[in-house]
C-alpha atoms as a PDB file:
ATOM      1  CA  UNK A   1      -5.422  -2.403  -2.723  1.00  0.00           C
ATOM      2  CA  UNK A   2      -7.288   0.732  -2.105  1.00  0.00           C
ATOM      3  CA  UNK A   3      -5.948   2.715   0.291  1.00  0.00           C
ATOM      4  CA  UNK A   4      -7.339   6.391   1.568  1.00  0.00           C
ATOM      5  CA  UNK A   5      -4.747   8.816   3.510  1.00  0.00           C
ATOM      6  CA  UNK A   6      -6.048  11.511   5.463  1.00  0.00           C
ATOM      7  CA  UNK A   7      -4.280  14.119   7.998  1.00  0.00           C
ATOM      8  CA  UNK A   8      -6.002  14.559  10.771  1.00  0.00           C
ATOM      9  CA  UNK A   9      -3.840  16.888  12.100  1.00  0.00           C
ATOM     10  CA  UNK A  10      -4.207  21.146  12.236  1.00  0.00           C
ATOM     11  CA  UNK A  11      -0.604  21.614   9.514  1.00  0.00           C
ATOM     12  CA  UNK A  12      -0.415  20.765   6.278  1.00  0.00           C
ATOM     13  CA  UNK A  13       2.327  17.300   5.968  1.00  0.00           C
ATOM     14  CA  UNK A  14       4.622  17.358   2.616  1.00  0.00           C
ATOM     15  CA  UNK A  15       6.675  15.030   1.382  1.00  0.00           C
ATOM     16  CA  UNK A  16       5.600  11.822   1.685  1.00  0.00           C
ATOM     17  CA  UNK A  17       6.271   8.412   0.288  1.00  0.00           C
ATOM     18  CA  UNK A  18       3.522   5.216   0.408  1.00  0.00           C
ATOM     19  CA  UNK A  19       5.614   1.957   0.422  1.00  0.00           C
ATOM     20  CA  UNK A  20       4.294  -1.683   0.147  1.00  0.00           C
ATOM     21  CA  UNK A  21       6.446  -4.646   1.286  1.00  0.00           C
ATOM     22  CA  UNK A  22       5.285  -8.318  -0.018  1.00  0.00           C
ATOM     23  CA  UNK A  23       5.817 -11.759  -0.716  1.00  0.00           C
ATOM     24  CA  UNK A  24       7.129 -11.732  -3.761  1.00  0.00           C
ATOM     25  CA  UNK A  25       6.455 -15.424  -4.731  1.00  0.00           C
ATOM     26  CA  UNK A  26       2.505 -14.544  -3.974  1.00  0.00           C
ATOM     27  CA  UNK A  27       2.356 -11.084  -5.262  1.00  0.00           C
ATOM     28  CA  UNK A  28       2.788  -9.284  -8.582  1.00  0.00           C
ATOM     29  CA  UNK A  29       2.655  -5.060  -7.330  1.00  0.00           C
ATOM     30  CA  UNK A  30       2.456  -2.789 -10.228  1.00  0.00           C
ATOM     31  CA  UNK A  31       4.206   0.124  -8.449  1.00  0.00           C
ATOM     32  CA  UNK A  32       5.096  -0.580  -4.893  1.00  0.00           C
ATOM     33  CA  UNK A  33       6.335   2.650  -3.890  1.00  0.00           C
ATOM     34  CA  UNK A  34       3.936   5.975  -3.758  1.00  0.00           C
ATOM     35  CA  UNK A  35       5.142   9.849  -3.622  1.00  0.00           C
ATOM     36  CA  UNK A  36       2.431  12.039  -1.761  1.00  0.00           C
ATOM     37  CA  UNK A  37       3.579  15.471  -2.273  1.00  0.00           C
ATOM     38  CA  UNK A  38       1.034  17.263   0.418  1.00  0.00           C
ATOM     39  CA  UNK A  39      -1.254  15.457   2.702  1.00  0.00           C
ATOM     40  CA  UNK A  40      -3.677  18.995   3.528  1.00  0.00           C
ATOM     41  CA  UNK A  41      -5.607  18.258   6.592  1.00  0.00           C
ATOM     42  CA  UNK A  42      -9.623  17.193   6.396  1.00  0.00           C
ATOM     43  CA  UNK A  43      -8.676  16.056   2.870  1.00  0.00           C
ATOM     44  CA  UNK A  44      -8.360  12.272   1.204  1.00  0.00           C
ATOM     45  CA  UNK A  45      -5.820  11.362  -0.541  1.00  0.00           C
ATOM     46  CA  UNK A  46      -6.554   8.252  -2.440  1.00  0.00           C
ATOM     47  CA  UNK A  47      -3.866   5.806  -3.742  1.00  0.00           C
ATOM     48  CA  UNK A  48      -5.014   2.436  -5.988  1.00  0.00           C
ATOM     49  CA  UNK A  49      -2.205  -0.177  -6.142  1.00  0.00           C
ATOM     50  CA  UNK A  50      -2.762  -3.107  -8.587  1.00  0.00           C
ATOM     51  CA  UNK A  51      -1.932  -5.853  -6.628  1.00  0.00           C
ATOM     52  CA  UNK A  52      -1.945  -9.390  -8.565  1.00  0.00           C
ATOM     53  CA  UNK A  53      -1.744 -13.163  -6.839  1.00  0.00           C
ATOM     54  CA  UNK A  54       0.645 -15.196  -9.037  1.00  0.00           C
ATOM     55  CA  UNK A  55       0.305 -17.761  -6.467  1.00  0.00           C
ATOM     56  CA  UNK A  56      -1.220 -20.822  -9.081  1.00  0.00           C
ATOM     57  CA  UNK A  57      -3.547 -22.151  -5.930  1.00  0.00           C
ATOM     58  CA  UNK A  58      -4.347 -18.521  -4.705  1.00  0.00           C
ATOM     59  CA  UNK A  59      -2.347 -18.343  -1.643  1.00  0.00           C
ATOM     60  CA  UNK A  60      -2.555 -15.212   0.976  1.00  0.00           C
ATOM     61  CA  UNK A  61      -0.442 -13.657   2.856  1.00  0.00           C
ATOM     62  CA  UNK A  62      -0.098 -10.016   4.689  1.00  0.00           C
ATOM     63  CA  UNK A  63       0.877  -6.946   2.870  1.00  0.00           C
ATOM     64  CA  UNK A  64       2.616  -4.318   4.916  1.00  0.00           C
ATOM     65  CA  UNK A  65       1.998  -0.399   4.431  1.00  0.00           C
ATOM     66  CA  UNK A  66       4.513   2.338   5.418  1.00  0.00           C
ATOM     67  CA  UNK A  67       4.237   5.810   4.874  1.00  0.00           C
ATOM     68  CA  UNK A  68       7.476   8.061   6.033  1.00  0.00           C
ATOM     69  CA  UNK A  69       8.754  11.174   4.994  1.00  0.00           C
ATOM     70  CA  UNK A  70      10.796  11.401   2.208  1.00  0.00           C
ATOM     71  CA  UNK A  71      14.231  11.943   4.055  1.00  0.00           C
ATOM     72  CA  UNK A  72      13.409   9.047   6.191  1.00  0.00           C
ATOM     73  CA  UNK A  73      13.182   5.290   6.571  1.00  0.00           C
ATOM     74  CA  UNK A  74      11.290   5.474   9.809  1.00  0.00           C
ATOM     75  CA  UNK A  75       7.620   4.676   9.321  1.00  0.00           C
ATOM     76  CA  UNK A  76       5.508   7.701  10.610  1.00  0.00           C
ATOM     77  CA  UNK A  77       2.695   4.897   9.863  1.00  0.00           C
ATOM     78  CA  UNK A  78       2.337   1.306   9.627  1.00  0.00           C
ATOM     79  CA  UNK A  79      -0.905  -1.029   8.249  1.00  0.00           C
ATOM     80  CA  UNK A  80      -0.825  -4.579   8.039  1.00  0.00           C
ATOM     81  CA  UNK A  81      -3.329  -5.878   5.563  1.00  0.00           C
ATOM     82  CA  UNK A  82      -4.481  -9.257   5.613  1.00  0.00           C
ATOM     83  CA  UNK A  83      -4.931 -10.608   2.077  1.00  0.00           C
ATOM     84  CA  UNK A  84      -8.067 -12.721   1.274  1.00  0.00           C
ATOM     85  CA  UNK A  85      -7.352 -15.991  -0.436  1.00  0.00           C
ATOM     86  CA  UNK A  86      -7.088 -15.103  -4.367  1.00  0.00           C
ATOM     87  CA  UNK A  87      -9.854 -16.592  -6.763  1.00  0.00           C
ATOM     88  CA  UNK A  88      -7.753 -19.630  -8.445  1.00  0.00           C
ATOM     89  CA  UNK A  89      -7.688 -19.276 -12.386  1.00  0.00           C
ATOM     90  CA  UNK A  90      -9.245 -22.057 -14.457  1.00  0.00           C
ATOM     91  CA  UNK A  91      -7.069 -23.248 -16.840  1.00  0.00           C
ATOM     92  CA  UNK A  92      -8.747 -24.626 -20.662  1.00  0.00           C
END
């Protein structure tokens, strides 16, 4: 998953953290949990989560984004994002 931050606000936002929640029987996440030290506004911040379907007939499901501040488990953001149906693996 490829997922692009961006403040579009007038202040500076520090302190950050980029959470995904999944279904674990469907999803392999290398890294599910992403510290964004300063979010400076007009700029991208860019975060690449390997995200792998262990599902053996490709199954999909939602992934859930939240990004709250660091001294917080309320979501200043939420992003639901609906999986595509994995490619199954041949197996020789």
């Amino acid at each position: 998953i490829k997922l692009s931050l961006q403040n579009t606000g007038s202040k500076a936002v520090s302190d950050l953290s980029v959470a995904l929640n999944y279904n674990s029987l469907l999803y392999k996440v290398k890294g599910a949990v992403f510290d964004v030290p300063n979010l400076v506004p007009g700029l991208v911040h860019r975060i690449d989560a390997e995200l792998e379907c262990v599902d053996e007939n490709g199954a999909a499901d939602v992934v859930r984004v939240y990004v709250c501040p660091l001294n917080s488990v309320v979501p200043i953001l939420s992003a639901f994002v609906n999986m595509p149906a994995s490619e199954m693996l041949l197996q020789q």
